[in-house]
N, C-alpha and C. Protein backbone atom coordinates (compact mmCIF):
# COMPACT_ATOMS: atom_id res chain seq x y z
N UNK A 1 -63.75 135.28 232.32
CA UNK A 1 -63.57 135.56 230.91
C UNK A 1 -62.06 135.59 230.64
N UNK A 2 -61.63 135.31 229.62
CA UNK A 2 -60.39 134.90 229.16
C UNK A 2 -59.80 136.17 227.99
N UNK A 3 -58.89 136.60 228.44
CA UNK A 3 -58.20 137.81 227.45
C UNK A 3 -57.01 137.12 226.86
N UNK A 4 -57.60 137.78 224.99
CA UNK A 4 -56.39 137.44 224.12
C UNK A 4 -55.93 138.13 223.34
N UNK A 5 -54.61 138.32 222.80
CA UNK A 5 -54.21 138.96 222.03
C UNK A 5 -54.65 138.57 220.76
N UNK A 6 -54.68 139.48 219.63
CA UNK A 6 -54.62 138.47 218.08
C UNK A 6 -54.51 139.92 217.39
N UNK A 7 -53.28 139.77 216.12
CA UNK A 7 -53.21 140.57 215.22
C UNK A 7 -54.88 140.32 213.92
N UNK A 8 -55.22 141.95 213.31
CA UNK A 8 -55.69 141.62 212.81
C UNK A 8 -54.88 142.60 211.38
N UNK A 9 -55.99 142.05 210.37
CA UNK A 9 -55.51 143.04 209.07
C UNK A 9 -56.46 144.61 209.27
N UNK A 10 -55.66 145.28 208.79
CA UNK A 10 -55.81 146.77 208.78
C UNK A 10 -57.43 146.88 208.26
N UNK A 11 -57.64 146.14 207.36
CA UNK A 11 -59.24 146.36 206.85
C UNK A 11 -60.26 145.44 207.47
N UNK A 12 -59.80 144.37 208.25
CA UNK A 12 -60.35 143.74 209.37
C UNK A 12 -60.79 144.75 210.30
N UNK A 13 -59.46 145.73 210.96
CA UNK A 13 -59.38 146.33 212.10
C UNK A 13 -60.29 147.23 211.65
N UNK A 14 -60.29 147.92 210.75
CA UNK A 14 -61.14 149.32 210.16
C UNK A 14 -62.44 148.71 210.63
N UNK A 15 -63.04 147.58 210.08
CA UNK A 15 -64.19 147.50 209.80
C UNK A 15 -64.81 147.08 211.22
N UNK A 16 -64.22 146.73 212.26
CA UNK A 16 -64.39 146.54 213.26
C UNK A 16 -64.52 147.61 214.36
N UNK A 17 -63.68 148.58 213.90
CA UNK A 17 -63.74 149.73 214.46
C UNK A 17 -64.97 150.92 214.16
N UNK A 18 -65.45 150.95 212.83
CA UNK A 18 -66.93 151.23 212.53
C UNK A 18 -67.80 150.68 212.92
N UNK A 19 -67.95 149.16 213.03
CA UNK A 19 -69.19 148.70 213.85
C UNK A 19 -69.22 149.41 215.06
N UNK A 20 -68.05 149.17 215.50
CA UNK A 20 -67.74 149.87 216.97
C UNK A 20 -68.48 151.24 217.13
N UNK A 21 -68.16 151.87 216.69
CA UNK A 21 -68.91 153.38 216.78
C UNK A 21 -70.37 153.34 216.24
N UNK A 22 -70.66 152.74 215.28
CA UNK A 22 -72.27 152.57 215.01
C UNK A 22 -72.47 151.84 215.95
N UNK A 23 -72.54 151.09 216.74
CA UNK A 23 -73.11 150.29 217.69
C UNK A 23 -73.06 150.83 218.84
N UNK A 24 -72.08 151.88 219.42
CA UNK A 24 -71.76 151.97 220.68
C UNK A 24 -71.68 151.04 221.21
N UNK A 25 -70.62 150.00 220.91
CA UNK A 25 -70.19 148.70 221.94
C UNK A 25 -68.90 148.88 221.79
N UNK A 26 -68.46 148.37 222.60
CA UNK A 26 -67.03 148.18 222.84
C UNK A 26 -66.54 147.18 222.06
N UNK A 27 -65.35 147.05 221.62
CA UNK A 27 -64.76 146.60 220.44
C UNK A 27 -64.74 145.03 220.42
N UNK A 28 -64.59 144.34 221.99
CA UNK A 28 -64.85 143.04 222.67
C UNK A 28 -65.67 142.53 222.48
N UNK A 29 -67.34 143.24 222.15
CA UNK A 29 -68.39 142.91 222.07
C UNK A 29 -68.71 142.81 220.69
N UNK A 30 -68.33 143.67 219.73
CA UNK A 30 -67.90 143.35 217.94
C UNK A 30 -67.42 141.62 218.01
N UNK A 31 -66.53 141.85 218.40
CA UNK A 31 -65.49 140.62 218.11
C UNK A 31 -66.28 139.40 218.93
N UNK A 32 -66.88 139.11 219.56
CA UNK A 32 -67.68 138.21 220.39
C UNK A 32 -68.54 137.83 220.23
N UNK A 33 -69.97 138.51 219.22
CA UNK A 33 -70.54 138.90 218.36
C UNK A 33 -70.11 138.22 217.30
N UNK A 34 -69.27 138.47 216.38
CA UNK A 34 -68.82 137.96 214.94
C UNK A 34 -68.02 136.08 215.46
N UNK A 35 -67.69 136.23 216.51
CA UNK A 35 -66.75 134.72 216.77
C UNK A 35 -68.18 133.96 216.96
N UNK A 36 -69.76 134.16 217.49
CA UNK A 36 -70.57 133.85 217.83
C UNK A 36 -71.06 133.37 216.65
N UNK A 37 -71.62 134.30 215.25
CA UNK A 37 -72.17 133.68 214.42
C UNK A 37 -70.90 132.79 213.48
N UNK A 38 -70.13 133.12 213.44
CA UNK A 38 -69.30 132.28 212.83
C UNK A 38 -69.06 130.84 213.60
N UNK A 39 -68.99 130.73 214.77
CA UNK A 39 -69.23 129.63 215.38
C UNK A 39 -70.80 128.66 215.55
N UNK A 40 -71.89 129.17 215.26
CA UNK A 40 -73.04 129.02 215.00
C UNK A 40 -72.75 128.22 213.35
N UNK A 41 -72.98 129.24 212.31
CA UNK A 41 -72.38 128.76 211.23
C UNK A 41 -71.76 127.73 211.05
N UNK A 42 -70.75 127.30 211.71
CA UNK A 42 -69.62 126.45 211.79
C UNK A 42 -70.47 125.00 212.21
N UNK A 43 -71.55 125.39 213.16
CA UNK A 43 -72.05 123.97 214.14
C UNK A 43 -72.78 123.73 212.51
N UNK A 44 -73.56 124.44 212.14
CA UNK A 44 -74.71 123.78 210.99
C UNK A 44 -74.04 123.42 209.86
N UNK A 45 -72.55 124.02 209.56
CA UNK A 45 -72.42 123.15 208.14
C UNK A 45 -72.03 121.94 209.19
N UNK A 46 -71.14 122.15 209.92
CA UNK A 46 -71.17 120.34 210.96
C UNK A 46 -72.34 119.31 210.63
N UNK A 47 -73.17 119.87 211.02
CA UNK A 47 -74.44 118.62 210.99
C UNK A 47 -74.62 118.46 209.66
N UNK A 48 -75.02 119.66 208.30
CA UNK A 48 -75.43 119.57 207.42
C UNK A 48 -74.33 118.29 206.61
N UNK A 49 -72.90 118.62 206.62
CA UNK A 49 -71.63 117.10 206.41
C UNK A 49 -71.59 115.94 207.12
N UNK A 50 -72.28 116.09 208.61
CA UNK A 50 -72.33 114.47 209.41
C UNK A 50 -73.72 113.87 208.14
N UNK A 51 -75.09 114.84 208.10
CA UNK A 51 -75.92 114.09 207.79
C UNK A 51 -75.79 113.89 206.13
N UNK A 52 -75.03 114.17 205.14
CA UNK A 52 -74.80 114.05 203.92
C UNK A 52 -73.95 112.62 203.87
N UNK A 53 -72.81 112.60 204.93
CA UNK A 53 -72.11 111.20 205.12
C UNK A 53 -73.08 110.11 205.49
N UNK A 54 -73.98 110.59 206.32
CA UNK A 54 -74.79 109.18 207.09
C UNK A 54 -75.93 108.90 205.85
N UNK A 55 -76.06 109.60 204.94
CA UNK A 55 -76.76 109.67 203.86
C UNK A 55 -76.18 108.71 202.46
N UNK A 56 -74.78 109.06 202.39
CA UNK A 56 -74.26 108.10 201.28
C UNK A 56 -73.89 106.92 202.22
N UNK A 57 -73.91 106.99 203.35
CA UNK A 57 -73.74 105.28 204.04
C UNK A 57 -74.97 104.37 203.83
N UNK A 58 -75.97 105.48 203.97
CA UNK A 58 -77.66 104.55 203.88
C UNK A 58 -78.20 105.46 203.60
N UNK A 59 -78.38 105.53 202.07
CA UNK A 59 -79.24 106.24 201.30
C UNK A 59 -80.39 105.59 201.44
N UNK A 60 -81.44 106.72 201.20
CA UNK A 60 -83.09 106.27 200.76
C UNK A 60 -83.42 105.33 200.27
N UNK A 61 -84.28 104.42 200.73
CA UNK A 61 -84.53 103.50 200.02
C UNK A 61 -86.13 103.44 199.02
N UNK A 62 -86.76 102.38 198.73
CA UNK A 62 -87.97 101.96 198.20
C UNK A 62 -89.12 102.77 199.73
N UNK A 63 -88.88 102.43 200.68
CA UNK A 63 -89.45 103.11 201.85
C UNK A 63 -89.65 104.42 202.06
N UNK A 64 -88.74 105.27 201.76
CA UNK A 64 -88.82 106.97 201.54
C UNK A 64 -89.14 107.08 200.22
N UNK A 65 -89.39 106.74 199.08
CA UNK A 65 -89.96 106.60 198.06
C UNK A 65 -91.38 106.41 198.04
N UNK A 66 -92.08 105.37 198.74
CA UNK A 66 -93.33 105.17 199.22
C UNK A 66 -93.97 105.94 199.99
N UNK A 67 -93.49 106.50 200.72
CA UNK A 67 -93.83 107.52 201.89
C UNK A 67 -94.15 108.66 201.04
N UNK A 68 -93.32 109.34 200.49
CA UNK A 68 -93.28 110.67 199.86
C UNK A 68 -94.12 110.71 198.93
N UNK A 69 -94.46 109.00 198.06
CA UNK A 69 -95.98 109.38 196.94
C UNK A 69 -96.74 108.84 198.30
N UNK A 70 -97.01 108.66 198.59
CA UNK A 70 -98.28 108.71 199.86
C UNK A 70 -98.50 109.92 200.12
N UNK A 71 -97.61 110.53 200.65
CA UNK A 71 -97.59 112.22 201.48
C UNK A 71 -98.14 112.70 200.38
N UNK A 72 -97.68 112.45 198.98
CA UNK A 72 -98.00 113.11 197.61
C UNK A 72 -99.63 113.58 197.55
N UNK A 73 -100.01 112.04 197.70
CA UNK A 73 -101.61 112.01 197.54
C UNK A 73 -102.41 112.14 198.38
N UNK A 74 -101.93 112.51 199.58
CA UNK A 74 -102.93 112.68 200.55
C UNK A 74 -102.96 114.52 199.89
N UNK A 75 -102.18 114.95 200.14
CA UNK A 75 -102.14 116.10 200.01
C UNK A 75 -103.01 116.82 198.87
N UNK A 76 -103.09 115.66 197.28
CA UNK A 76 -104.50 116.01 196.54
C UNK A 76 -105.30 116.35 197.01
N UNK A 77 -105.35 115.56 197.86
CA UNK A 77 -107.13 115.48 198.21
C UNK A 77 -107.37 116.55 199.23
N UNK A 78 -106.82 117.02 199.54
CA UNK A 78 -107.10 118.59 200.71
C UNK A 78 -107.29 119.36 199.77
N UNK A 79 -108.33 119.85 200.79
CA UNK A 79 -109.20 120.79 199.99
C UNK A 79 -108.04 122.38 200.43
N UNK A 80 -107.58 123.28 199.98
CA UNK A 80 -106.41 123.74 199.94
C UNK A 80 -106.95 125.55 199.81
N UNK A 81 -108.55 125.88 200.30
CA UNK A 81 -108.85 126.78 200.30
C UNK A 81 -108.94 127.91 201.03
């Protein structure tokens, strides 16, 4: 494991320091924790901007149009009780 320094802001630090005590974790484990979902976060808007680009490169065509009233009408007809 790799140790780093990093300044934070005073209301950063506060609020980090309350998790800390509501959690009973150590302050490493706050911060490791929060770099985790923010890095999570980070991967899905990733994909959600690769697949919006690969989207205006080759948008939908007449084919996903067809499909989706197909899917449409099958779905009438189930009985949905």
């Amino acid at each position: 494991m790799k140790k780093i320094a990093i300044s934070l802001p005073d209301a950063q630090a506060g609020a980090i320091e309350r998790i800390r005590r509501r959690l009973r974790i150590p302050r490493s484990q706050v911060i490791q924790r929060a770099i985790a979902v923010y890095l999570t976060a980070e991967g899905h808007h990733r994909a959600v901007r690769a697949y919006e680009e690969g989207y205006r490169r080759r948008p939908e065509g007449a084919e996903a149009e067809a499909l989706v009233q197909a899917t449409a009408a099958t779905l009438e007809q189930e009985e949905w009780s």
